[in-house]
N, C-alpha and C. Protein backbone atom coordinates (compact mmCIF):
# COMPACT_ATOMS: atom_id res chain seq x y z
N UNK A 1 0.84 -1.19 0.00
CA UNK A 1 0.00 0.00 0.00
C UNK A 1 0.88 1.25 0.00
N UNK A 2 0.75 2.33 -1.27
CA UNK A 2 1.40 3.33 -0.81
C UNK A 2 0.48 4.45 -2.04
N UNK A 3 0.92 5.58 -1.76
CA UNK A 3 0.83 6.85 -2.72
C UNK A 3 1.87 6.94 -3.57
N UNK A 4 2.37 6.82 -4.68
CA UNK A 4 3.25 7.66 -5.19
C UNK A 4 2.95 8.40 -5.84
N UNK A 5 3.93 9.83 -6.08
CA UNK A 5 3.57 11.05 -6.39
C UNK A 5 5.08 11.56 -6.72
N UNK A 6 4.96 11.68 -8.03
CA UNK A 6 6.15 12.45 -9.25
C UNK A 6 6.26 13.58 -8.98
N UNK A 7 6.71 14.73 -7.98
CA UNK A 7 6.71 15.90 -8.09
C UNK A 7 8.04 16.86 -8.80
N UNK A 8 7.70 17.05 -10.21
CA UNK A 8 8.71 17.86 -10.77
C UNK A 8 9.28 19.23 -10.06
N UNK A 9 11.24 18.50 -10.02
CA UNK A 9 11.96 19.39 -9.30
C UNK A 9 12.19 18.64 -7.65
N UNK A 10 11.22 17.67 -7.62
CA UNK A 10 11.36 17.49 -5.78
C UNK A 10 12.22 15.84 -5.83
N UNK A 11 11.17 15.57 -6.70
CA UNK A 11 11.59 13.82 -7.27
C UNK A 11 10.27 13.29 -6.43
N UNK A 12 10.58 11.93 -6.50
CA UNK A 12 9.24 10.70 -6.04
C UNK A 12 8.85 11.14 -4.62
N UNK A 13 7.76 11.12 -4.06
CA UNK A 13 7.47 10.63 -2.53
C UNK A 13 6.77 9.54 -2.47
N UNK A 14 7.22 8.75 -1.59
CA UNK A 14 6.27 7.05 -1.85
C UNK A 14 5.35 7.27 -0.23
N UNK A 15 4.52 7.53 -0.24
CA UNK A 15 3.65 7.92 1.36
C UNK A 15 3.15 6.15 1.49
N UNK A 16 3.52 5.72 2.92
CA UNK A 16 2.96 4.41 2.64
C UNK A 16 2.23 4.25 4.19
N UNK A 17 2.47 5.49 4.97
CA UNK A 17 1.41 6.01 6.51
C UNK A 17 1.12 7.08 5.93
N UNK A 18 0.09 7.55 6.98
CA UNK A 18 -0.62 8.76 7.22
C UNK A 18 -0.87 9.11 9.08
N UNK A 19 -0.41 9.89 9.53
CA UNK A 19 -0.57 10.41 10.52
C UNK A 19 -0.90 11.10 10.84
N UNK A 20 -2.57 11.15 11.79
CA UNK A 20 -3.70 12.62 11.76
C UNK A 20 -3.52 12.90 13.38
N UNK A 21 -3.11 14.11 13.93
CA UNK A 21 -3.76 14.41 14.92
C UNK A 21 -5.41 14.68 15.21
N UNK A 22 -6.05 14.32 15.90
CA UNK A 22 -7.50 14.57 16.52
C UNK A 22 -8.01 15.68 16.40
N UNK A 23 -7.53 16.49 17.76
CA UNK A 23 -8.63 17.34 18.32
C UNK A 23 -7.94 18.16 17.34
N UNK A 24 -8.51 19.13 16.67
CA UNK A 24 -8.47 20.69 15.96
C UNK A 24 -8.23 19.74 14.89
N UNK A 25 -7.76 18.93 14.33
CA UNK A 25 -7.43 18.30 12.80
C UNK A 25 -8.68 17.60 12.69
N UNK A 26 -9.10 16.45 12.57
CA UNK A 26 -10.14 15.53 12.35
C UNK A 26 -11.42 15.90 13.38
N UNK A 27 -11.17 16.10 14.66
CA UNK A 27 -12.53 17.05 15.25
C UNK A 27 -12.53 18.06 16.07
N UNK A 28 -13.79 18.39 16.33
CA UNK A 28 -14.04 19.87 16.72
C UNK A 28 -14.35 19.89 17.99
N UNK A 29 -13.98 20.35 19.50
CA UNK A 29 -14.60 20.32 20.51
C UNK A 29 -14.72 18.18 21.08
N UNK A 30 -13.85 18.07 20.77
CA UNK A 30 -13.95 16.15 20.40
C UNK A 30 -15.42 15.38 19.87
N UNK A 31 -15.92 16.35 18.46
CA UNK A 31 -16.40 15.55 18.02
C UNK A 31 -15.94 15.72 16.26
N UNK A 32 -16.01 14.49 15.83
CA UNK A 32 -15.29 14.16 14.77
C UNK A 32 -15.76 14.98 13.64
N UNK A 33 -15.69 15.68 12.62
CA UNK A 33 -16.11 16.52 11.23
C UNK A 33 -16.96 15.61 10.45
N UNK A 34 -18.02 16.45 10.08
CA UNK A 34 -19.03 15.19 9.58
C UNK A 34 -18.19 14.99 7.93
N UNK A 35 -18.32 13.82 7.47
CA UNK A 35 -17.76 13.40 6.58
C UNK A 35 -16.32 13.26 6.21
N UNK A 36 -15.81 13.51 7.53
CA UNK A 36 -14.36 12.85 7.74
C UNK A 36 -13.98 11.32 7.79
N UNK A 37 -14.86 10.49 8.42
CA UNK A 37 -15.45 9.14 8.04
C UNK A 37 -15.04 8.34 7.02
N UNK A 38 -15.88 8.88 6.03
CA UNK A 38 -16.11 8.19 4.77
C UNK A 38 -14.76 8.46 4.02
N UNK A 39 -14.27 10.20 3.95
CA UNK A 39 -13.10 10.32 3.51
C UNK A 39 -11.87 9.15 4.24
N UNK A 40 -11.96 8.88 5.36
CA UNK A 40 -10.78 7.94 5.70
C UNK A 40 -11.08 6.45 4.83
N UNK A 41 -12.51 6.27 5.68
CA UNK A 41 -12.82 4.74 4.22
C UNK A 41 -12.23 4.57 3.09
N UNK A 42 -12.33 5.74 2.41
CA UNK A 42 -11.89 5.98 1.12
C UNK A 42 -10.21 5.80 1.13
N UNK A 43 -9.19 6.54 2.06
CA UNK A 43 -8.31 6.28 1.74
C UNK A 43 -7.84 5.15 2.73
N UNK A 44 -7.92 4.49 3.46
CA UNK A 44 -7.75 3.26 3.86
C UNK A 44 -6.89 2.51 3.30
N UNK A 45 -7.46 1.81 2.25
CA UNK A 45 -6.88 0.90 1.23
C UNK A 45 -5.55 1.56 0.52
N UNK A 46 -5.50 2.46 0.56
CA UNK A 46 -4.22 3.05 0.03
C UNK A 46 -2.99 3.08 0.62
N UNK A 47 -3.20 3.48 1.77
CA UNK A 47 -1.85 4.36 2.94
C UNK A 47 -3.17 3.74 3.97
N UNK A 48 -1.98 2.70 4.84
CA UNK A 48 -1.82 3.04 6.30
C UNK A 48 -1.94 4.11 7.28
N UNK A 49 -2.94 4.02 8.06
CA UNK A 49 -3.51 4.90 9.22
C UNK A 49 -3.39 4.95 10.25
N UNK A 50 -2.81 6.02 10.68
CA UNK A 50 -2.75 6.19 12.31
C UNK A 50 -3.12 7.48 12.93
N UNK A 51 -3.28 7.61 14.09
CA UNK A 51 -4.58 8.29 14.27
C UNK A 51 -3.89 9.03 16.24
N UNK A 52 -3.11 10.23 16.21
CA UNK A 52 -2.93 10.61 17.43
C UNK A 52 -3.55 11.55 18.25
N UNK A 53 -3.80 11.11 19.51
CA UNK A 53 -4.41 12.35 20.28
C UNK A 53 -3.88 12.57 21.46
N UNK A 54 -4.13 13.37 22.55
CA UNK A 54 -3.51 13.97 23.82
C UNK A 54 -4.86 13.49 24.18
N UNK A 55 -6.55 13.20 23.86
CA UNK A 55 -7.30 13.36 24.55
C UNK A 55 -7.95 14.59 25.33
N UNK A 56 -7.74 15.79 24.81
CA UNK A 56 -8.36 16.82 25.19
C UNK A 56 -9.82 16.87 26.00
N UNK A 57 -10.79 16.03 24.96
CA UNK A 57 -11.59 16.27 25.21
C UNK A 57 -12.61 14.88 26.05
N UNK A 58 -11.57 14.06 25.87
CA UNK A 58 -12.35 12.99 26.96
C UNK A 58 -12.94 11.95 26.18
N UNK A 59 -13.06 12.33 24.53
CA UNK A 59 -14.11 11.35 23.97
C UNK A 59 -13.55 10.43 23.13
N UNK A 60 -12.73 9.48 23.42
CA UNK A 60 -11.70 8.30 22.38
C UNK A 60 -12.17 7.77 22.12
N UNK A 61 -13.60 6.93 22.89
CA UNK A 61 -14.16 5.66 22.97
C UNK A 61 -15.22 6.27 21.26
N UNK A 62 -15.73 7.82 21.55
CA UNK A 62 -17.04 8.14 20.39
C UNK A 62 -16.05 8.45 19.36
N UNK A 63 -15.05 8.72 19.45
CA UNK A 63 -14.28 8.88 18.15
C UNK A 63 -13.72 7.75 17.26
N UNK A 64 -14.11 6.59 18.40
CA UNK A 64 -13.07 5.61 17.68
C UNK A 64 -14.21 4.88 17.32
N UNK A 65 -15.54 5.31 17.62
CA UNK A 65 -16.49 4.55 16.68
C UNK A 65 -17.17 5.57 15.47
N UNK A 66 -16.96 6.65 15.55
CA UNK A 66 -17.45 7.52 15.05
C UNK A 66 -16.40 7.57 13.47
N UNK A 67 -15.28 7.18 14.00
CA UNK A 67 -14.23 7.12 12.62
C UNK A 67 -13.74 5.96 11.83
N UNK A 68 -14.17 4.73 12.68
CA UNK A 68 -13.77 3.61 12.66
C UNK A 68 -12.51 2.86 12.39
N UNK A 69 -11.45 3.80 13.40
CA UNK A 69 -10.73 3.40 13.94
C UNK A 69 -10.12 3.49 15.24
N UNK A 70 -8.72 2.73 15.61
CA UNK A 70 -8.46 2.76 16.72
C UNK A 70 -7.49 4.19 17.37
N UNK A 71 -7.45 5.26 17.95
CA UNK A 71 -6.69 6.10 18.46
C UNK A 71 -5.69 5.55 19.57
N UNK A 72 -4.38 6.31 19.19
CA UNK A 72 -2.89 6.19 20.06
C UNK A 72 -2.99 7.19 20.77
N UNK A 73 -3.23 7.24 22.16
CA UNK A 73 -3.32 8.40 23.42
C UNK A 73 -1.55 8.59 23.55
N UNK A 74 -1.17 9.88 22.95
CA UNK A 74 0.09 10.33 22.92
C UNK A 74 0.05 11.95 23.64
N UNK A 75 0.64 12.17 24.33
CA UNK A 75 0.37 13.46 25.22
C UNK A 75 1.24 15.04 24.95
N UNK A 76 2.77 14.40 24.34
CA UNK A 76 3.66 15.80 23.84
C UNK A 76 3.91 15.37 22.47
N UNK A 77 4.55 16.58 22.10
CA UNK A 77 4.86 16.77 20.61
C UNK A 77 5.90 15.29 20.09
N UNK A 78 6.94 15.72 21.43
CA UNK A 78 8.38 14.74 20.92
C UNK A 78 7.56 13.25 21.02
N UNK A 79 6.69 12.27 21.51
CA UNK A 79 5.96 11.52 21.52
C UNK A 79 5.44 11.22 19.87
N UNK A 80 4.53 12.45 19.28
CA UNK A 80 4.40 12.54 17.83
C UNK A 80 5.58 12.04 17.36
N UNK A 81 6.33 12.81 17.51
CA UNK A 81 7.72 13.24 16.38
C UNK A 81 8.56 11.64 16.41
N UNK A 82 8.72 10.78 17.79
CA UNK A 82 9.11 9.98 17.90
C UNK A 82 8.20 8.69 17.24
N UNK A 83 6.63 8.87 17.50
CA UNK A 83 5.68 7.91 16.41
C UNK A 83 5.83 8.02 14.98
N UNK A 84 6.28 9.05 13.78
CA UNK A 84 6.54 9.59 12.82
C UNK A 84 8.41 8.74 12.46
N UNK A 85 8.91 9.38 13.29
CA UNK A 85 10.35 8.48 13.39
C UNK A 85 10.48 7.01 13.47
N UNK A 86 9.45 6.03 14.19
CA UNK A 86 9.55 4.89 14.17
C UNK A 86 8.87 3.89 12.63
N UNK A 87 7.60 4.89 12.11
CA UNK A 87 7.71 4.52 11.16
C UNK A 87 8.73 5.04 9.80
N UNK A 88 8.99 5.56 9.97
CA UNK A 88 10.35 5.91 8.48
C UNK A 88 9.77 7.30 8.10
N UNK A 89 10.48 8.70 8.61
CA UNK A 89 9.66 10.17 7.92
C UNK A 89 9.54 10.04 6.42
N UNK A 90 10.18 9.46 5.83
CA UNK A 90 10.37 9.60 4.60
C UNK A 90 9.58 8.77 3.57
N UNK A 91 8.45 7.89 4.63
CA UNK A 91 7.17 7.34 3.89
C UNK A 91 5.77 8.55 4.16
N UNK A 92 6.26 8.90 5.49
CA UNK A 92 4.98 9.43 6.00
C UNK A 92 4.60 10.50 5.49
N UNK A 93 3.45 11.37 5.80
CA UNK A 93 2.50 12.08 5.66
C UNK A 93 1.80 12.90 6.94
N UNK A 94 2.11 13.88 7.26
CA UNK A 94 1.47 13.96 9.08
C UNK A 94 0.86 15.19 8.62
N UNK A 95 -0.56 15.09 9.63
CA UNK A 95 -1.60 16.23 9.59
C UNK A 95 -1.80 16.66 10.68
N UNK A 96 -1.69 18.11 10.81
CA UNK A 96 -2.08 18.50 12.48
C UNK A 96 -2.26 20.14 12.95
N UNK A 97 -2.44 20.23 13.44
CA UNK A 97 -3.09 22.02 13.95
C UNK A 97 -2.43 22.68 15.02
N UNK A 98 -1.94 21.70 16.23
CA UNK A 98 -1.68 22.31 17.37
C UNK A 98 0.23 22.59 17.47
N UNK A 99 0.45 22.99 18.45
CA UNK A 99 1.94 22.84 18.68
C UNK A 99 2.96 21.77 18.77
N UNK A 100 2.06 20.62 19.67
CA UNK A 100 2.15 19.35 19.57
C UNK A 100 2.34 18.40 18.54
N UNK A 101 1.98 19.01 17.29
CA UNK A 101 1.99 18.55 15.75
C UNK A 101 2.95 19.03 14.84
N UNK A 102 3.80 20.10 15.72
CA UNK A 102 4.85 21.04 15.14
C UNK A 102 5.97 19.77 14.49
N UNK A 103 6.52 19.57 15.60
CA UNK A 103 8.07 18.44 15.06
C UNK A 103 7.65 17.29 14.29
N UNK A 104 6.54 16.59 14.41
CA UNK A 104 6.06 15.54 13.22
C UNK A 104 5.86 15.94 11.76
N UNK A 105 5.11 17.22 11.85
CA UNK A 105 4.99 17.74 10.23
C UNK A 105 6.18 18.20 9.64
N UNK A 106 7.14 18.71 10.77
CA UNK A 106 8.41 19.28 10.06
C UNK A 106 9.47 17.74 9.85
N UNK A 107 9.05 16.36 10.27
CA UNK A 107 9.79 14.98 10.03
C UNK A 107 9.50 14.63 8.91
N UNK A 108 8.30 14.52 9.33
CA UNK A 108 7.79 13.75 7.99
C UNK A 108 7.73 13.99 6.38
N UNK A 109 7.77 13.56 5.50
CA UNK A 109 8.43 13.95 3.81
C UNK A 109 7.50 14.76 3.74
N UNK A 110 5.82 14.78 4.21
CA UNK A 110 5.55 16.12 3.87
C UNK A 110 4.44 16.31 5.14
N UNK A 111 4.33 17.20 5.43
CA UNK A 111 3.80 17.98 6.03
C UNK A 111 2.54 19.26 5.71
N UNK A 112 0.92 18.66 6.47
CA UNK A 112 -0.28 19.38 5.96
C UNK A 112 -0.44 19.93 7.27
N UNK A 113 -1.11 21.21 7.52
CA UNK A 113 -1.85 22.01 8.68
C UNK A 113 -2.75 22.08 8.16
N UNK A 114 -3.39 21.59 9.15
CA UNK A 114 -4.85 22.30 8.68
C UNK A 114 -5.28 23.85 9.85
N UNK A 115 -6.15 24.41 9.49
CA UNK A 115 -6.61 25.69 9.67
C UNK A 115 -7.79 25.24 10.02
N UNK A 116 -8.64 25.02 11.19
CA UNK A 116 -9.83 24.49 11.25
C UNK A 116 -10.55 25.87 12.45
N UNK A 117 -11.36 25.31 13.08
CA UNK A 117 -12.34 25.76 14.17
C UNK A 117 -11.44 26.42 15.48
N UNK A 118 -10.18 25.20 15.89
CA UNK A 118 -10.00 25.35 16.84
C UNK A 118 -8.61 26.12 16.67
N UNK A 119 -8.16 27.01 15.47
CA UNK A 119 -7.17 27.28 14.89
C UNK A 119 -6.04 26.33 14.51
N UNK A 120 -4.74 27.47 14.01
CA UNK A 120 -3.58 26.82 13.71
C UNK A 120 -2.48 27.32 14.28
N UNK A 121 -1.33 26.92 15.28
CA UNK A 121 -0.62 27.11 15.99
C UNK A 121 1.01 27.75 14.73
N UNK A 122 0.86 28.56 14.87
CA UNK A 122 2.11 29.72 14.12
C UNK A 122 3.01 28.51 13.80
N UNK A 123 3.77 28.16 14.94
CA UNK A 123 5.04 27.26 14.25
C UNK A 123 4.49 26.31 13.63
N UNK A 124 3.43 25.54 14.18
CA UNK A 124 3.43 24.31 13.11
C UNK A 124 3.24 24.75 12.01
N UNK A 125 2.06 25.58 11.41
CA UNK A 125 1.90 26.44 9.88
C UNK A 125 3.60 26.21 9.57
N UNK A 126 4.25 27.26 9.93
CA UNK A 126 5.69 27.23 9.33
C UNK A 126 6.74 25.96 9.16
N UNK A 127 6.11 24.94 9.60
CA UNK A 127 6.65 23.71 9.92
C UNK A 127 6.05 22.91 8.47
N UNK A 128 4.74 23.46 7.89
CA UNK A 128 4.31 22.69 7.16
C UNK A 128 4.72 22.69 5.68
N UNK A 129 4.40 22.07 4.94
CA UNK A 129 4.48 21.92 3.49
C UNK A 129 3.36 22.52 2.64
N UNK A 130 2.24 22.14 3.41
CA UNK A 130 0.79 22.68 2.38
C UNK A 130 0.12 23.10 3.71
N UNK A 131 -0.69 24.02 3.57
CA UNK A 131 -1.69 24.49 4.66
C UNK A 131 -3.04 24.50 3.79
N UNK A 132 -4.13 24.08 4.51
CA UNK A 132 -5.38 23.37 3.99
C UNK A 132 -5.99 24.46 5.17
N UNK A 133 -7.71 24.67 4.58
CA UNK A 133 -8.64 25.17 5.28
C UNK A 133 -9.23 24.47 6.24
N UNK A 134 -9.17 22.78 5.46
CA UNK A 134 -10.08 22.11 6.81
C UNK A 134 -9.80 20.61 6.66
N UNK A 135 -10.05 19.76 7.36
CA UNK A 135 -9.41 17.88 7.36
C UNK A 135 -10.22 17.14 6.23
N UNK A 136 -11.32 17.96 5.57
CA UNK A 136 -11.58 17.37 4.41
C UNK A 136 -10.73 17.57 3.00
N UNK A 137 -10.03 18.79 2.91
CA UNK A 137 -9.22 19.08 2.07
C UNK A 137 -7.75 18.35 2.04
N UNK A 138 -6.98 18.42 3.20
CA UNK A 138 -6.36 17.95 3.35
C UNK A 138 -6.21 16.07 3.08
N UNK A 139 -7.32 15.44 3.31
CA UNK A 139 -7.91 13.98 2.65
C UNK A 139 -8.17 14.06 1.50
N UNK A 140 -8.24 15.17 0.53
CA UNK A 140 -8.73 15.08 -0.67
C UNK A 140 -7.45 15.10 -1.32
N UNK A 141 -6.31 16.01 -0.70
CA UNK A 141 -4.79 15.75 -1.15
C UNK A 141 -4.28 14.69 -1.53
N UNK A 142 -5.35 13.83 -0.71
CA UNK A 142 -4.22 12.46 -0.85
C UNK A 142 -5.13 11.56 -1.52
N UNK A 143 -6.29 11.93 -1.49
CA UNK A 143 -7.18 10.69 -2.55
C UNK A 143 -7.16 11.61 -3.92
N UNK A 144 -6.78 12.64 -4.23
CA UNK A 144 -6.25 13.13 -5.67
C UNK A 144 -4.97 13.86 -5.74
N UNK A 145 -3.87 12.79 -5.61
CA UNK A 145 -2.73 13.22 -5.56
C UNK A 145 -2.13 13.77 -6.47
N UNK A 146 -2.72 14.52 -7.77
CA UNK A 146 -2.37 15.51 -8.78
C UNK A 146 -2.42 16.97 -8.48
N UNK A 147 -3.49 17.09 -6.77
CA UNK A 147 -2.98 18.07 -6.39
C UNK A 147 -2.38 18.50 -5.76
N UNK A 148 -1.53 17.64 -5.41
CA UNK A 148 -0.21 17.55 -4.67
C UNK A 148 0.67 17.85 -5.63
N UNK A 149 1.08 17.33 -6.37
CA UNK A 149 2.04 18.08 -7.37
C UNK A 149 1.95 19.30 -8.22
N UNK A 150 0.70 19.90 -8.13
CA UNK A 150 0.27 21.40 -8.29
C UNK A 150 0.88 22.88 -7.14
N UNK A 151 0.58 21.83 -6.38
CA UNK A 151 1.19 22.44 -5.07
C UNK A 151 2.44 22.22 -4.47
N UNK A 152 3.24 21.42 -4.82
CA UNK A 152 4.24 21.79 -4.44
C UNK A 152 5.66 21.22 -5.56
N UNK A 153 5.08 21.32 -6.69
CA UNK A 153 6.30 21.29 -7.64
C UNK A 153 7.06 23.07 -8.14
N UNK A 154 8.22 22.67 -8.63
CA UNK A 154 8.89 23.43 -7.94
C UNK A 154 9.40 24.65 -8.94
């Protein structure tokens, strides 16, 4: 299972994880974005999923049925950055909003912020590769990966 993606000027990225932070990326107030769901269904079969949170908001058990999958209760950034490192940065893909999401997006081969409800934390933005309006866009990156190479060829 992987993505590949030809980006003229950068060369290949082979994405073969995906790594979403929770709260402010995939949901709002800890509840999940409606049609964030189906977008993961969709990319599933493609890229490997993993799924981090601090637990902000108390609700793992409704998220992890609500998304249908399982969440990794990870509490600091270097925790991220070290989950991102164990699988190989240079397959991955990391999505995230808070500060805590800073050193994973800047590991990993590429790096999305999203800009959602609960904002976007300055360094990680600058940490990132692409900045997205919201966790549905950012999923659409990767289930039409031609606009990934719109965006960041060189």
């Amino acid at each position: 299972m992987a993505i590949r993606i030809e980006i003229p000027q950068r060369g290949t990225i082979e994405l073969q994880h995906a790594v979403f932070d929770i709260n402010g990326t995939l949901a709002v107030d800890g509840i999940a974005i409606p049609e964030v769901a189906d977008r993961l269904s969709l990319l599933a079969p493609q890229i490997s999923l993993h799924f981090l949170t601090a637990g902000t908001h108390g609700n793992q058990a409704g998220l992890e049925r609500t998304l249908g999958f399982p969440l990794h209760t990870i509490h600091k950034g270097d925790e991220k950055m070290r989950y991102v490192q164990q699988l190989g940065p240079s397959h991955v893909v990391a999505v995230g909003n808070g500060i805590n999401d800073c050193a994973m997006l800047r590991l990993a081969v590429l790096g999305i912020a999203v800009l959602g409800k609960e904002g976007l934390a300055t360094r990680t933005w600058q940490a990132a590769d692409i900045l997205v309006q919201n966790p549905l866009d950012a999923l659409d990156l990767l289930l039409q990966p031609k606009r990934l190479i719109a965006t960041l060829r060189g």
